[in-house]
Protein backbone atom coordinates (compact mmCIF):
# COMPACT_ATOMS: atom_id res chain seq x y z
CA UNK A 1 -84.60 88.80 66.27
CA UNK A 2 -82.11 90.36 63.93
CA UNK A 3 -80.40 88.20 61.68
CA UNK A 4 -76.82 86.96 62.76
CA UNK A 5 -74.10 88.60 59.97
CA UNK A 6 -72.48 86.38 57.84
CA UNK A 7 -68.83 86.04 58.28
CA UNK A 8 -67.42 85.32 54.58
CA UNK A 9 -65.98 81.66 54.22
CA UNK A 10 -62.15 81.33 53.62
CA UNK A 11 -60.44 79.68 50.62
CA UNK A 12 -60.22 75.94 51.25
CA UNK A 13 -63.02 75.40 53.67
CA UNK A 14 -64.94 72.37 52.30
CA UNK A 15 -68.38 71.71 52.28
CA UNK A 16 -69.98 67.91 51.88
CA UNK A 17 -73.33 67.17 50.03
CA UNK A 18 -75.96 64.89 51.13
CA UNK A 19 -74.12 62.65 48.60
CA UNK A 20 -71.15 62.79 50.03
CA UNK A 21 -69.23 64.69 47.49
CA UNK A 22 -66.86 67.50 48.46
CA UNK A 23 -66.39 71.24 47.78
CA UNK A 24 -63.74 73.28 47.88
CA UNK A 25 -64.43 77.33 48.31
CA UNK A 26 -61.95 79.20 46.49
CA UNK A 27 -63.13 82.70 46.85
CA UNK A 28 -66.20 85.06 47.85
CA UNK A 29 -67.98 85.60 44.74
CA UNK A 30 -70.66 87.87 45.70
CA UNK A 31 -74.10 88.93 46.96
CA UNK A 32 -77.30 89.14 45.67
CA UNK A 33 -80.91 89.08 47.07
CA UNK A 34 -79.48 88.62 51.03
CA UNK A 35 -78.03 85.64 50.12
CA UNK A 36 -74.05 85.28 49.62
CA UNK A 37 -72.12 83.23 46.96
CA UNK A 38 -68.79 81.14 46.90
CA UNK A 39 -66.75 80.12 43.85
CA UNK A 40 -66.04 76.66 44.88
CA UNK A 41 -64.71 73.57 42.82
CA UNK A 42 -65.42 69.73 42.99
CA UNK A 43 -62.24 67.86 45.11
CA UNK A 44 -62.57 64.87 43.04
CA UNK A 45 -63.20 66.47 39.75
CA UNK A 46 -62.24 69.86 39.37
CA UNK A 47 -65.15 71.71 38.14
CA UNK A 48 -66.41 74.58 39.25
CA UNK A 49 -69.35 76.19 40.32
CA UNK A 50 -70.91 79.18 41.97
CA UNK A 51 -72.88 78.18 45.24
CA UNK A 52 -75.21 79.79 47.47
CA UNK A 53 -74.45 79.69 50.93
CA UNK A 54 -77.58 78.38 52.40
CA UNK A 55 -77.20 75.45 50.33
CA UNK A 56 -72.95 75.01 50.91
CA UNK A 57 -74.29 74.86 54.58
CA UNK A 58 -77.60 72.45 54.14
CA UNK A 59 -75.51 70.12 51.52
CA UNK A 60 -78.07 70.92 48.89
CA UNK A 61 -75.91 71.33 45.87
CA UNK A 62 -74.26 68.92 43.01
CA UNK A 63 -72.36 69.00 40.36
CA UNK A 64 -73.90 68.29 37.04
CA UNK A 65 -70.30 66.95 35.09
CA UNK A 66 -70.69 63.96 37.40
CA UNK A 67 -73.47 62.47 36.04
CA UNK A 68 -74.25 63.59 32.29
CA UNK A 69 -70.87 61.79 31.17
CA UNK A 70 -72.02 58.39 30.93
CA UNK A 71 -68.31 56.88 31.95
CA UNK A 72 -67.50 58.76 34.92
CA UNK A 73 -63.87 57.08 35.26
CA UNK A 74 -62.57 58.11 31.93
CA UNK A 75 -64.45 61.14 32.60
CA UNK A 76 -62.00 62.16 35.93
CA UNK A 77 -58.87 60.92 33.49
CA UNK A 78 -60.12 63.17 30.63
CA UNK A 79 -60.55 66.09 32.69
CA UNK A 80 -57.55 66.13 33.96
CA UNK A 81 -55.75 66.34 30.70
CA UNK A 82 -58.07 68.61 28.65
CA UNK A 83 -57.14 71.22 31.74
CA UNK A 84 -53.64 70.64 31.64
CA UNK A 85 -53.56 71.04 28.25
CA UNK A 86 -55.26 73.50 28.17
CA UNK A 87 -53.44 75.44 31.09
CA UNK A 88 -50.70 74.76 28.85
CA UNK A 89 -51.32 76.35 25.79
CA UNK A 90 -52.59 79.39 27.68
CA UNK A 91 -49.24 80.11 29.86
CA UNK A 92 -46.55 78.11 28.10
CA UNK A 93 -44.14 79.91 25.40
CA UNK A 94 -43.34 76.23 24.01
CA UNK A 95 -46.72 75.73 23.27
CA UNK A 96 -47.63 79.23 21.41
CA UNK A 97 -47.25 77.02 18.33
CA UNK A 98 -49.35 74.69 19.29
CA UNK A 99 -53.72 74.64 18.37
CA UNK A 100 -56.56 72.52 20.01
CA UNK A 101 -58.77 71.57 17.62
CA UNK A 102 -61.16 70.09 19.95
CA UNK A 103 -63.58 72.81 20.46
CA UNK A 104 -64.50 71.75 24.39
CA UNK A 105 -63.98 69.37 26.93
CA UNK A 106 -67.42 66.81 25.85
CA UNK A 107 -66.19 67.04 21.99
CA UNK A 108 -63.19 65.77 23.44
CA UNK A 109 -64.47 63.24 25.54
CA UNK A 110 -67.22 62.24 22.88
CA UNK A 111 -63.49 61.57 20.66
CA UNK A 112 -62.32 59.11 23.17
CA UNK A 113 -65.24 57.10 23.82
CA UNK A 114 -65.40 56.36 20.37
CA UNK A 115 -61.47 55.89 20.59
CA UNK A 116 -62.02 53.42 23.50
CA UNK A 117 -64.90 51.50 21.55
CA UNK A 118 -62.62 50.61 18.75
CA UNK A 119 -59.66 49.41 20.57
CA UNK A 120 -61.58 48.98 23.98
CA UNK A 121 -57.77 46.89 24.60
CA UNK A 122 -55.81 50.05 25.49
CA UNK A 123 -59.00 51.32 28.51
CA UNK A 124 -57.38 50.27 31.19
CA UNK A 125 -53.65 50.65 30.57
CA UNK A 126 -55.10 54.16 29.62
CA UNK A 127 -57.44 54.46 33.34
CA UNK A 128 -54.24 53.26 35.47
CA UNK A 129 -51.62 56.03 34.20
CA UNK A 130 -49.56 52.90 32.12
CA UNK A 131 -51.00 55.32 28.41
CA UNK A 132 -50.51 58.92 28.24
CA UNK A 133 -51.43 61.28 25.58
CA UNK A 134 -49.00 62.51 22.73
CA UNK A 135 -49.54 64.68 20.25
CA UNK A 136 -46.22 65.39 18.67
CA UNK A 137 -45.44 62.16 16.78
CA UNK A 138 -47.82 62.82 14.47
CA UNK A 139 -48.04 66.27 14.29
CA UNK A 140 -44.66 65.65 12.86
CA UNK A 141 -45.32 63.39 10.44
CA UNK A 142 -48.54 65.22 8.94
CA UNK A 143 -46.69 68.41 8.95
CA UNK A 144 -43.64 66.76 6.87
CA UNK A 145 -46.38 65.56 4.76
CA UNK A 146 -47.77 68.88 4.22
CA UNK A 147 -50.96 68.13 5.97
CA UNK A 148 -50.67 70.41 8.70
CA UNK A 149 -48.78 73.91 9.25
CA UNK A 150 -48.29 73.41 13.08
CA UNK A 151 -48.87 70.60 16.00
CA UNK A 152 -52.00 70.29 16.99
CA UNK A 153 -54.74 68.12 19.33
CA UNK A 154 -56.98 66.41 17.26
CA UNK A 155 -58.47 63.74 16.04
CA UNK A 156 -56.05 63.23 13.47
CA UNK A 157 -52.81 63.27 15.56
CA UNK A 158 -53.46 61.80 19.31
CA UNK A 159 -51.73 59.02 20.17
CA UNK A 160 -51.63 56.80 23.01
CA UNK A 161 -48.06 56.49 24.26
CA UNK A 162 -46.25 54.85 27.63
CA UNK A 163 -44.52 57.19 29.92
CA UNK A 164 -41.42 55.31 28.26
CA UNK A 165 -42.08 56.20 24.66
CA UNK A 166 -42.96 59.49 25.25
CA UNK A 167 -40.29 61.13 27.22
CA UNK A 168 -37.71 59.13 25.81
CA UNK A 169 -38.16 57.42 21.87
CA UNK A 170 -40.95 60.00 20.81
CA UNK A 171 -38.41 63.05 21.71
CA UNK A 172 -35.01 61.53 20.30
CA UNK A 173 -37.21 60.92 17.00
CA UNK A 174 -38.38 64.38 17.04
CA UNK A 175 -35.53 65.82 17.29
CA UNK A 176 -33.67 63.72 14.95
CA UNK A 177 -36.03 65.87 12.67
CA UNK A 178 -35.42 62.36 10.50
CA UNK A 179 -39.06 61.71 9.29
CA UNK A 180 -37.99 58.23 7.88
CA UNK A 181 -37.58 57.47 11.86
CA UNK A 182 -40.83 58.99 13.27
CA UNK A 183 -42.74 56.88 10.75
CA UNK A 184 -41.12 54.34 11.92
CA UNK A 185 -41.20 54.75 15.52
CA UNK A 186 -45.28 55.43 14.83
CA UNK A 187 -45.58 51.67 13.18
CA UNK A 188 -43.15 50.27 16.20
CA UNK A 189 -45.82 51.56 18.58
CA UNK A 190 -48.33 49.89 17.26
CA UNK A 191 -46.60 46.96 16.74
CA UNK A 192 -46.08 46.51 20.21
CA UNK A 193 -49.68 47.38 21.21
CA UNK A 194 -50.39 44.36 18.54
CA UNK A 195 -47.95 42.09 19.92
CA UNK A 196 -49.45 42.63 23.41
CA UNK A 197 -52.57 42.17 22.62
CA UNK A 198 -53.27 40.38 19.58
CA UNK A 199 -56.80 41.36 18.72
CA UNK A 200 -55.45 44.88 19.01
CA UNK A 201 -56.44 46.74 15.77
CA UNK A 202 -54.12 48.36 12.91
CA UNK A 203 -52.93 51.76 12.20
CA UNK A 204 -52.58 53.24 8.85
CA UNK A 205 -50.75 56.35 7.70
């Protein structure tokens, strides 16, 4: 009996796993040994992976990012801002003057479970969207201070920020170019992350 031709898969079909987790295809990637091969990426996560058909179609695949981070919430968070940031410095003009010193996603992970295990106070607010990432408030300060020659994510200068401070305090102080109030603004922060919580830890400049 001659074997039935393979009609290639469109973008967006998804595929589920014996687990339950599901695939995205995004394109044909190609064929090898009479079997064919999708570029597909993980719905819930975002990585991505070349599959072989016969296993898209029997649910015989993973994805290995799921389970070799050992906090798989903070993981989803995480990698959704190391790829917009990312994305970020690749396409946008504003950020040509901008460096990520974090040589991969796990180094940058790896930085904020450590983060989260000294002020394990700020996980949540971080998990539910309340905390977002900033990188500019310090940036400032260290480059005023002759520490750095341009803003940069790193260990040195992230900063956990509500939506508030960042699109509103953080960019008036910035702009004010007035490095009497970004120090300032940097100690308020924390102040109020103290005052909040009370067994918060310090900051020191």
């Amino acid at each position: 009996m001659a074997r039935q031709k393979h009609k290639i898969l469109k973008a967006g079909t998804i595929f589920e796993n014996n687990r339950g987790e599901k695939v995205e295809i995004v394109e044909f990637s190609h064929y090898e040994n009479n079997n064919y091969y999708y570029d597909c990426i993980d719905t819930e996560t975002g990585e991505t992976k070349i599959i072989q058909y016969s296993n898209l179609k029997s649910g015989n695949f993973t994805f290995r990012a799921r389970y070799k981070y050992s906090d798989r919430q903070l993981y989803f968070v995480l990698r959704r801002a190391y790829d917009h940031i990312t994305e970020r410095l690749k396409y946008r003009k504003s950020y040509a003057d901008v460096r990520n010193k974090f040589e991969n996603f796990k180094e940058f992970y790896n930085f904020f479970i450590l983060y989260f295990e000294e002020n394990p106070h700020l996980y949540d607010d971080f998990i539910s969207g309340k905390l977002e990432i900033d990188k500019d408030l310090l940036s400032e300060f260290y480059i005023k201070n002759g520490k750095l020659e341009m803003k940069e994510y790193s260990r040195d200068t992230i900063l956990l920020v509500t939506k508030n401070e960042n699109n509103s305090e953080i960019r008036k102080a910035i702009h004010s170019k007035d490095m009497a109030k970004i120090e300032q603004l940097i100690q308020e922060i924390f102040r109020r992350r103290k005052e909040k919580r009370p067994n918060a830890g310090t900051f020191s400049l």
